[in-house]
N, C-alpha and C. Protein backbone atom coordinates (compact mmCIF):
# COMPACT_ATOMS: atom_id res chain seq x y z
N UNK A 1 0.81 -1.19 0.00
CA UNK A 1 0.00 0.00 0.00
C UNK A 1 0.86 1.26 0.00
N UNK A 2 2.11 0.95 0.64
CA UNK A 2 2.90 2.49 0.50
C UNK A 2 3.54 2.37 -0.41
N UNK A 3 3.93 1.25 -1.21
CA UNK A 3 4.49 1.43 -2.33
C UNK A 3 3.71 1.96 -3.27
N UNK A 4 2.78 1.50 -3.45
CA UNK A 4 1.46 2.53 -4.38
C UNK A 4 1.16 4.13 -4.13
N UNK A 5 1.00 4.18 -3.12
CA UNK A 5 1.35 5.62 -2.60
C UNK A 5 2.33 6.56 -3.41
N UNK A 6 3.68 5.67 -2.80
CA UNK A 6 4.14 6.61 -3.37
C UNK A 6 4.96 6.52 -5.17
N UNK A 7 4.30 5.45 -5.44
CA UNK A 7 4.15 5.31 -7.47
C UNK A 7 3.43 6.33 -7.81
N UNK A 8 2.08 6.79 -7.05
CA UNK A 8 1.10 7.16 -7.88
C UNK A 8 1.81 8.67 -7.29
N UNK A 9 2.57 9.06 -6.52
CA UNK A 9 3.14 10.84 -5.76
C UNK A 9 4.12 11.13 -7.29
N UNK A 10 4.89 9.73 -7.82
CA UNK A 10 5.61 9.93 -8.79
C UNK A 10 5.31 10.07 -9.78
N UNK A 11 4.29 9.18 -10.40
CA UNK A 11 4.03 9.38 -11.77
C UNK A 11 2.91 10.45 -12.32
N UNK A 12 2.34 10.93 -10.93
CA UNK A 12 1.17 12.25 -10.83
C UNK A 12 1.88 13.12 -11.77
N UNK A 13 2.99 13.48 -11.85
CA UNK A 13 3.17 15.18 -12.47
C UNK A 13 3.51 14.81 -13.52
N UNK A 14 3.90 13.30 -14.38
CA UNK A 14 4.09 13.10 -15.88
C UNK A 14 2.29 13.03 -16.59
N UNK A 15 1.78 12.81 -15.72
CA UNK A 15 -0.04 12.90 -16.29
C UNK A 15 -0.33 14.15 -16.27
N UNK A 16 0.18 14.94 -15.59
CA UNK A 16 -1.02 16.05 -15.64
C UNK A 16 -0.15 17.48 -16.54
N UNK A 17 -0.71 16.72 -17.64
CA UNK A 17 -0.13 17.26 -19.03
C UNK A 17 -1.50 18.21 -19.21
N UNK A 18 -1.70 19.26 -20.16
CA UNK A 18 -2.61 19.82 -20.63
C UNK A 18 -2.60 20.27 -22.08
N UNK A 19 -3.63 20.48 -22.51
CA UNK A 19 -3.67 20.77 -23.81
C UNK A 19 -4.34 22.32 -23.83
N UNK A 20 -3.74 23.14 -24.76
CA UNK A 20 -3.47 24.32 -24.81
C UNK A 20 -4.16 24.64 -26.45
N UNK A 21 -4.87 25.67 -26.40
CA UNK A 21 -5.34 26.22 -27.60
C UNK A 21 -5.06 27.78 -27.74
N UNK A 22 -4.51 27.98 -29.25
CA UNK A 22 -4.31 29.33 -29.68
C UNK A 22 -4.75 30.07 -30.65
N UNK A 23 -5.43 31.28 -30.29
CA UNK A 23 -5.78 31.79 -31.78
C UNK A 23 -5.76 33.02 -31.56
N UNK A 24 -5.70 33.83 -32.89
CA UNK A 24 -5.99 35.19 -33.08
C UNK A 24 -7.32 35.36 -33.58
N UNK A 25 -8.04 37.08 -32.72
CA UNK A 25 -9.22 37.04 -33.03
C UNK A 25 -9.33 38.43 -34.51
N UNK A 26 -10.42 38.68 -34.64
CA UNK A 26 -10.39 40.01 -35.73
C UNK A 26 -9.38 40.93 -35.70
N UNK A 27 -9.40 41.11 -34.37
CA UNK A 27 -8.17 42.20 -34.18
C UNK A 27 -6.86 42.15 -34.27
N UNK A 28 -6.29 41.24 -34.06
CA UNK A 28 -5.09 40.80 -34.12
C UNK A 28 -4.45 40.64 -32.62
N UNK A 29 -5.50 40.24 -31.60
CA UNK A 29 -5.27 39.70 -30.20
C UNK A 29 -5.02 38.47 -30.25
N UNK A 30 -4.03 37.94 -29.38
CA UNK A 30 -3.90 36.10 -28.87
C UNK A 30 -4.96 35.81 -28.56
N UNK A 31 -5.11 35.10 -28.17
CA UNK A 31 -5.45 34.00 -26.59
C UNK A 31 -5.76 32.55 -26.55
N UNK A 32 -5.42 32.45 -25.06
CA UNK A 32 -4.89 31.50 -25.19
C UNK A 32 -5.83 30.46 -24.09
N UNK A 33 -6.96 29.13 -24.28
CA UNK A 33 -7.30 28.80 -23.24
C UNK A 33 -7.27 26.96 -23.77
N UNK A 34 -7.82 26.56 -22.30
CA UNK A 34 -7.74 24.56 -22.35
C UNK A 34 -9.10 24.18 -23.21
N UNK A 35 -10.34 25.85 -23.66
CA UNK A 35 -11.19 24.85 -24.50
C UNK A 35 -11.01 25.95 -25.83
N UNK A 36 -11.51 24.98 -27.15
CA UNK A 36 -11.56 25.17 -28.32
C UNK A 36 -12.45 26.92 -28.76
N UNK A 37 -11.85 27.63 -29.55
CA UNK A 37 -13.37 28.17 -29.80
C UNK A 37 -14.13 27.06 -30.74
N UNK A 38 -15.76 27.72 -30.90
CA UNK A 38 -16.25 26.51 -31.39
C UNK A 38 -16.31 26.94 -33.00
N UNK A 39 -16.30 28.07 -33.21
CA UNK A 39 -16.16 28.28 -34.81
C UNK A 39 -14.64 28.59 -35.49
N UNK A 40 -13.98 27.96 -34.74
CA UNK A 40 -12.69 28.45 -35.50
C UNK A 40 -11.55 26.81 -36.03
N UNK A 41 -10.92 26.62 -36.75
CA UNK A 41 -9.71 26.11 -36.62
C UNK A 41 -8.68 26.75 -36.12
N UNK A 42 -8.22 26.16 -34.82
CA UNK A 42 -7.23 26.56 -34.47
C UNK A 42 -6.02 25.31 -34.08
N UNK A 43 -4.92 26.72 -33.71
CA UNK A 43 -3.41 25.26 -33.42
C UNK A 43 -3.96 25.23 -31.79
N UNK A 44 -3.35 23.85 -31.33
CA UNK A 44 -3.22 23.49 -30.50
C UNK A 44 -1.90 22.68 -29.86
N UNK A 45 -1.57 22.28 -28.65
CA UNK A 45 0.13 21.87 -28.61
C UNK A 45 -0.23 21.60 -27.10
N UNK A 46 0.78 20.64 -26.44
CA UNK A 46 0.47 19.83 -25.62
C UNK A 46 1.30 20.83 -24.24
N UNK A 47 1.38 20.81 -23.41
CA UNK A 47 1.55 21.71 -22.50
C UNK A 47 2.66 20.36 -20.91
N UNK A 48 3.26 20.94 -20.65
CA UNK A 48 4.08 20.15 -19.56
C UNK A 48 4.15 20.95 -18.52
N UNK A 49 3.95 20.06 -16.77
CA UNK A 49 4.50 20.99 -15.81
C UNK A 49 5.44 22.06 -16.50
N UNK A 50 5.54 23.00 -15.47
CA UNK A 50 6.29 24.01 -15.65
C UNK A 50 7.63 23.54 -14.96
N UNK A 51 8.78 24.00 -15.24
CA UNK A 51 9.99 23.47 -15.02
C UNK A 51 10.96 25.30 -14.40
N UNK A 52 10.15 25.91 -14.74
CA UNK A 52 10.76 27.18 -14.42
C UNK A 52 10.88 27.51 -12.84
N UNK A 53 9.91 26.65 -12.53
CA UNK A 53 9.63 27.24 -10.67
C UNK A 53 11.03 27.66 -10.27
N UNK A 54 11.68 26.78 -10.41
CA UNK A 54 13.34 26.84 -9.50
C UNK A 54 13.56 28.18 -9.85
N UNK A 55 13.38 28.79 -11.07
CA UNK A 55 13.93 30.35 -11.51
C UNK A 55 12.75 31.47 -10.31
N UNK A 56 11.63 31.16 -10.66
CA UNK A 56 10.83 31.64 -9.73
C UNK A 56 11.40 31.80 -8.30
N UNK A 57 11.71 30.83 -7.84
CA UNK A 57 12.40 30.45 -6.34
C UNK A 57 13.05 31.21 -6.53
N UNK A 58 14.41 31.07 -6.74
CA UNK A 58 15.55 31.39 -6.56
C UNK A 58 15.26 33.26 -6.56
N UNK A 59 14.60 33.73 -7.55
CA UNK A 59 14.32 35.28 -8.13
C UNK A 59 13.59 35.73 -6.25
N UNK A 60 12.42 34.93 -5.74
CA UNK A 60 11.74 34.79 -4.19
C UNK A 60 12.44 35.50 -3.62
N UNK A 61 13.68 34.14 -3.25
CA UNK A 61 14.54 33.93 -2.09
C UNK A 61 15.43 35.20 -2.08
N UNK A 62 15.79 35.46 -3.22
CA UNK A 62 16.60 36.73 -3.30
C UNK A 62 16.26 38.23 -2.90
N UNK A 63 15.22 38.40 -3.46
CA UNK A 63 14.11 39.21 -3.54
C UNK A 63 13.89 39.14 -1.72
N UNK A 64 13.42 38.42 -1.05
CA UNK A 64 13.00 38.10 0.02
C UNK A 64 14.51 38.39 1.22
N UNK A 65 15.57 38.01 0.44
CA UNK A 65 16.77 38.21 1.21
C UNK A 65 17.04 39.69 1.36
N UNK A 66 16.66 40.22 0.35
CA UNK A 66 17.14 41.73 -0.33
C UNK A 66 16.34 42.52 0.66
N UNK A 67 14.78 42.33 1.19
CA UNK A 67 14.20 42.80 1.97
C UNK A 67 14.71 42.93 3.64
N UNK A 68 14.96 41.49 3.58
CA UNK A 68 15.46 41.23 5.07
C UNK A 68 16.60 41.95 5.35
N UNK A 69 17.23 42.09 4.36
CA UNK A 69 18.77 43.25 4.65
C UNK A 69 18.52 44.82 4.84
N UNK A 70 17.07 45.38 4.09
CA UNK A 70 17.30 46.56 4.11
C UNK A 70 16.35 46.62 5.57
N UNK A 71 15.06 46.29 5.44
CA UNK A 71 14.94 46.04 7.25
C UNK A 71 15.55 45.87 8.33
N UNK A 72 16.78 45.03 8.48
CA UNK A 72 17.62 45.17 9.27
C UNK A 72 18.90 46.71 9.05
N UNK A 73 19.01 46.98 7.82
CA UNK A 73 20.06 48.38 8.02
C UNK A 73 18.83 49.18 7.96
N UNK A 74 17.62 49.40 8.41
CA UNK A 74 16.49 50.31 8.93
C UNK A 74 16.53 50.30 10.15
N UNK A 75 16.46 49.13 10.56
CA UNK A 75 16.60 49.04 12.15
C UNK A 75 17.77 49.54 12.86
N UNK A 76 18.89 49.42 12.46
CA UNK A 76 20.29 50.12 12.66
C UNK A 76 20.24 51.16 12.67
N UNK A 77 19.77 51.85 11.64
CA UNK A 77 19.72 53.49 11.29
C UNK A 77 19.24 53.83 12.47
N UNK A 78 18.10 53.08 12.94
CA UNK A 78 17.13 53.69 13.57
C UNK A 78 17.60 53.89 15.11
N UNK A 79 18.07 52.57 15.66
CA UNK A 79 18.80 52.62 16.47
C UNK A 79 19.64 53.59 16.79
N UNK A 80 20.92 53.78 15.79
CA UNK A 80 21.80 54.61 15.79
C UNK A 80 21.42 55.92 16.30
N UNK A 81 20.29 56.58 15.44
CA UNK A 81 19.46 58.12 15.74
C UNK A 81 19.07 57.62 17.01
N UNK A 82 18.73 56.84 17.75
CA UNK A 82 17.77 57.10 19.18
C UNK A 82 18.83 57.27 20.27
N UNK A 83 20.31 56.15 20.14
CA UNK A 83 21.40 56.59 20.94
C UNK A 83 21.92 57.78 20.67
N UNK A 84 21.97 58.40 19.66
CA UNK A 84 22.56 59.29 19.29
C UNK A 84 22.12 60.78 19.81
N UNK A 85 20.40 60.69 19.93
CA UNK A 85 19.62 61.72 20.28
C UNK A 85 19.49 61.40 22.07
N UNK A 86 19.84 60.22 22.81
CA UNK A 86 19.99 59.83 24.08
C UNK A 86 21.60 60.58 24.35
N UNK A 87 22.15 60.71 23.46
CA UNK A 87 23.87 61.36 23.50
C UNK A 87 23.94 62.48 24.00
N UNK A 88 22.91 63.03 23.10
CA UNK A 88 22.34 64.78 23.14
C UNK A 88 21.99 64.96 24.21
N UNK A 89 20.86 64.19 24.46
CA UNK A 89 19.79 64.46 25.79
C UNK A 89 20.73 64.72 27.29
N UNK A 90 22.02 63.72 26.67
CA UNK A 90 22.85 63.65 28.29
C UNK A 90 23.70 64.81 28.33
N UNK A 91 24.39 64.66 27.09
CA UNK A 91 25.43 66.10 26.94
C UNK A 91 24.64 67.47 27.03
N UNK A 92 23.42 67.98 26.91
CA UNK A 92 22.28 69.20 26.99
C UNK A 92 22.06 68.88 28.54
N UNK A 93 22.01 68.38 29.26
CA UNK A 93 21.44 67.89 30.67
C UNK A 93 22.80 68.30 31.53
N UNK A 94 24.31 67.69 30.83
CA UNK A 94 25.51 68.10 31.80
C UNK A 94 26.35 69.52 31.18
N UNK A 95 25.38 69.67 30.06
CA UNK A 95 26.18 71.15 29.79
C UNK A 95 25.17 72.07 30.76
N UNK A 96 23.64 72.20 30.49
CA UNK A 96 23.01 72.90 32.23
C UNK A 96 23.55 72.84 32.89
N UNK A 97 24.20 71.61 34.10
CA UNK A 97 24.68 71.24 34.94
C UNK A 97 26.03 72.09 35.38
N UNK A 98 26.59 72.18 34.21
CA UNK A 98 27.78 72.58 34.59
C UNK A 98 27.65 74.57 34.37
N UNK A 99 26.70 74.81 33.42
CA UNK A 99 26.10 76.46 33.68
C UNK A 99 25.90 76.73 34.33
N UNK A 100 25.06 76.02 35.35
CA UNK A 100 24.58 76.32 36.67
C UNK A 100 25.50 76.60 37.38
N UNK A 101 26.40 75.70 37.52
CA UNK A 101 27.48 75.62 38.44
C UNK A 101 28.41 76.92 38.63
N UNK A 102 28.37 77.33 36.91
CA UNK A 102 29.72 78.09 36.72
C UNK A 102 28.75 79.17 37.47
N UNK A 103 27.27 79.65 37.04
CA UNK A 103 26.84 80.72 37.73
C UNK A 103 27.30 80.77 38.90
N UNK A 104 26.74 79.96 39.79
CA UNK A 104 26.74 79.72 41.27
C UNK A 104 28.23 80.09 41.61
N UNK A 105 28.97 79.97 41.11
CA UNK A 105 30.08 79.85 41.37
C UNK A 105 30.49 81.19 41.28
N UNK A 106 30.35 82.44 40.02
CA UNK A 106 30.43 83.86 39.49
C UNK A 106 30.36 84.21 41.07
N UNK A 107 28.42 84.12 40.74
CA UNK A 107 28.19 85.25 41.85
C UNK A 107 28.61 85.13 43.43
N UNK A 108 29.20 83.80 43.50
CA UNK A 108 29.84 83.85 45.11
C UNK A 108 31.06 84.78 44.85
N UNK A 109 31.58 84.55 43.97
CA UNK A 109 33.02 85.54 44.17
C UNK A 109 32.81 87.03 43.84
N UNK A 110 31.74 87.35 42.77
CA UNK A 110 31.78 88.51 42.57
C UNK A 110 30.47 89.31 44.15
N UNK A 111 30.17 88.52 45.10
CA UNK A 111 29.48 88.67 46.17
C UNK A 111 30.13 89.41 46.97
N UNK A 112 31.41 89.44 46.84
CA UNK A 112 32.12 90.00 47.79
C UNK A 112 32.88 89.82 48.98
N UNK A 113 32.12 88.11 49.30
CA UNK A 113 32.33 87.44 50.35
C UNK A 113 33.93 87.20 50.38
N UNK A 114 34.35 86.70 51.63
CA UNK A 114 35.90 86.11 51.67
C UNK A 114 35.53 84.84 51.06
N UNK A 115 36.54 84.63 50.75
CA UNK A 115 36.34 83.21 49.54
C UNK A 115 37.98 82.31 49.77
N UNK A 116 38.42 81.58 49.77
CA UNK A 116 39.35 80.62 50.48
C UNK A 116 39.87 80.13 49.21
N UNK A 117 41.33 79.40 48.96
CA UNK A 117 41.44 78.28 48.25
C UNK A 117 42.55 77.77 49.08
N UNK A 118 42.75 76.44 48.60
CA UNK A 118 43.70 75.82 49.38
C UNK A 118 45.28 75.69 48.80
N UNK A 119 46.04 75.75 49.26
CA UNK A 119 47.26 76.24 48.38
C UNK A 119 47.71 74.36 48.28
N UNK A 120 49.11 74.55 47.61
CA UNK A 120 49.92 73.17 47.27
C UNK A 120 50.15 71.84 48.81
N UNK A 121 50.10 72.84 49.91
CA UNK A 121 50.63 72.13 51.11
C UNK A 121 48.90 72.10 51.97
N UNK A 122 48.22 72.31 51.45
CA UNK A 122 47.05 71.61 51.81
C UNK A 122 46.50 73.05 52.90
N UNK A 123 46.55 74.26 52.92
CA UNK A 123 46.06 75.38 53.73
C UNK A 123 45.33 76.32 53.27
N UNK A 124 44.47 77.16 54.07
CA UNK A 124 43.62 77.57 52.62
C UNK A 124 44.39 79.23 53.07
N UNK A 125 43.75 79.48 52.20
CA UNK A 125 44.29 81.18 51.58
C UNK A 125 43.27 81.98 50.89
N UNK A 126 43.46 83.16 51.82
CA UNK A 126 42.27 84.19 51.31
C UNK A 126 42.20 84.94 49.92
N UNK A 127 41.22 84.94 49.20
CA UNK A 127 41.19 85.05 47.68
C UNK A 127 40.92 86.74 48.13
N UNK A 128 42.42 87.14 47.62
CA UNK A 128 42.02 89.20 47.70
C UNK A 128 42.79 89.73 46.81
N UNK A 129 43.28 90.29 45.72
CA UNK A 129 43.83 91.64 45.40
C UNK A 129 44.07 90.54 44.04
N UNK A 130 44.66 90.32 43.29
CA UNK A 130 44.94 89.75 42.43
C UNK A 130 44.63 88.02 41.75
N UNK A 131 44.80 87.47 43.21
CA UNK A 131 44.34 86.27 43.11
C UNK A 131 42.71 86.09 42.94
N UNK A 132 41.94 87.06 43.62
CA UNK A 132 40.52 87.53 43.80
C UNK A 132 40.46 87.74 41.87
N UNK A 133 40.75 88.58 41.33
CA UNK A 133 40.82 89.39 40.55
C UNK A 133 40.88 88.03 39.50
N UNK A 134 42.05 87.00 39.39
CA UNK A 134 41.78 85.99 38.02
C UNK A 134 40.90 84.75 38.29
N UNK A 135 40.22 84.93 39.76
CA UNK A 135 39.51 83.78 39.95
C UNK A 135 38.20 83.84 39.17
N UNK A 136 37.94 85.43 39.27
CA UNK A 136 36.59 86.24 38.68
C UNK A 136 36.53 86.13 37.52
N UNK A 137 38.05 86.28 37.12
CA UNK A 137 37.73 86.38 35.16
C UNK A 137 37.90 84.77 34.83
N UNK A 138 38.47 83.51 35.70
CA UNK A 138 38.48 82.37 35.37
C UNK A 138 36.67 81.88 35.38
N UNK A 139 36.39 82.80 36.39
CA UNK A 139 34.52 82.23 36.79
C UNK A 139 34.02 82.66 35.37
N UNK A 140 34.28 83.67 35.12
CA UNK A 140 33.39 84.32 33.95
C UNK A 140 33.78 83.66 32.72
N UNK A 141 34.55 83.48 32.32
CA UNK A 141 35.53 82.43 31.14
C UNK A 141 34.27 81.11 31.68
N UNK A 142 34.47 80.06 32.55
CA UNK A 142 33.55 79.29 32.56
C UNK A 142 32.14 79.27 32.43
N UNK A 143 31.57 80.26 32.92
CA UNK A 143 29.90 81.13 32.12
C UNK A 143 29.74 81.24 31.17
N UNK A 144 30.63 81.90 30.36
CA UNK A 144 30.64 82.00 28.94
C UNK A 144 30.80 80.51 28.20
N UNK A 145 31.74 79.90 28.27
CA UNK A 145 32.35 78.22 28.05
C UNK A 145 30.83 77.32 27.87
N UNK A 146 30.46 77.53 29.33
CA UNK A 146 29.18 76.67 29.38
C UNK A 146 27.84 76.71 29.60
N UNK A 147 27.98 78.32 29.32
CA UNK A 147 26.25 79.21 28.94
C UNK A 147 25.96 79.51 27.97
N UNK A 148 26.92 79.47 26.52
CA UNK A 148 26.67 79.93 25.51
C UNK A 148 25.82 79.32 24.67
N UNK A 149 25.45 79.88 24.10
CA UNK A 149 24.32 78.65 22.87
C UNK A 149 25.29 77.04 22.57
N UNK A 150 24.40 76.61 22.34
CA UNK A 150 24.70 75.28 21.47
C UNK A 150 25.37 75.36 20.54
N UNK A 151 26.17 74.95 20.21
CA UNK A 151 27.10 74.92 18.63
C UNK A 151 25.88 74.29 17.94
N UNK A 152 26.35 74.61 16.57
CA UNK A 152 25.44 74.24 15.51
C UNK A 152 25.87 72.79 14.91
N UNK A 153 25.05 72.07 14.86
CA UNK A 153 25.31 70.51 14.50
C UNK A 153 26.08 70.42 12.98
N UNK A 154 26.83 69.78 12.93
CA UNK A 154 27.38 69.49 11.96
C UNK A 154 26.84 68.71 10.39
N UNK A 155 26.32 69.23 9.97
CA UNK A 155 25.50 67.44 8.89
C UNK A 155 26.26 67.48 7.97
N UNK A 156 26.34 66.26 7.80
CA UNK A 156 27.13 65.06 6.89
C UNK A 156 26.80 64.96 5.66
């Protein structure tokens, strides 16, 4: 019984042959079908599975591969822009951070207050007459540094 099976899986696609009819009508159109017209002589010719599939396939698979590649370098792209704009988000977040700072920092010295630094041997020392004087323009240099607009993005 399975040998019959599979005789009849084999010899199925040498039977299923078809017969094919062709003609031109008044106009000078084809066509092409499995029944006769009924007022005409026409040619006819015997028809075989198709043998092309594999070209079909292969044209698929490619076609189908070709997709899967540009979907995946979509997904990359895409990726790329969201870290890239997460880059921004952090560097815009610690450039504030550090504006703030430099402010905070201005107006204590230009406050007037005594203001300290600690020298090489670890003691602190009162910021007055000169030393006062480049700490202010170092504060203001950093305000400027990290208050100024955004540089303008570069495109590629």
């Amino acid at each position: 019984m399975r040998f019959a099976a599979v005789f009849m899986l084999l010899v199925l696609p040498l039977v299923a042959t078809a017969q094919v009819y062709t003609w031109k009508d008044a106009s000078g159109k084809m066509h092409y079908s499995d029944q006769p017209p009924p007022d005409r002589n026409v040619g006819s010719r015997r028809v075989g599975p198709s043998n092309s599939a594999s070209d079909d396939v292969a044209t698929a698979t490619k076609a189908a591969a070709d997709k899967r590649q540009e979907a995946a370098k979509t997904g990359s792209e895409a990726k790329e822009k969201a870290a890239q704009a997460e880059k921004e988000r952090a560097n815009d977040a610690l450039r504030q951070e550090n504006c703030e700072r430099a402010r905070q920092n201005l107006s204590g010295i230009e406050s007037g207050q005594i203001r300290f630094r600690m020298t090489a041997s670890g003691e602190r020392e009162a910021l007055d007459g000169d030393a006062r004087e480049s700490e202010v323009a170092s504060a203001r240099r950093a305000v400027d540094v990290n208050c100024s607009p955004k540089p303008a993005a570069v495109k590629k």
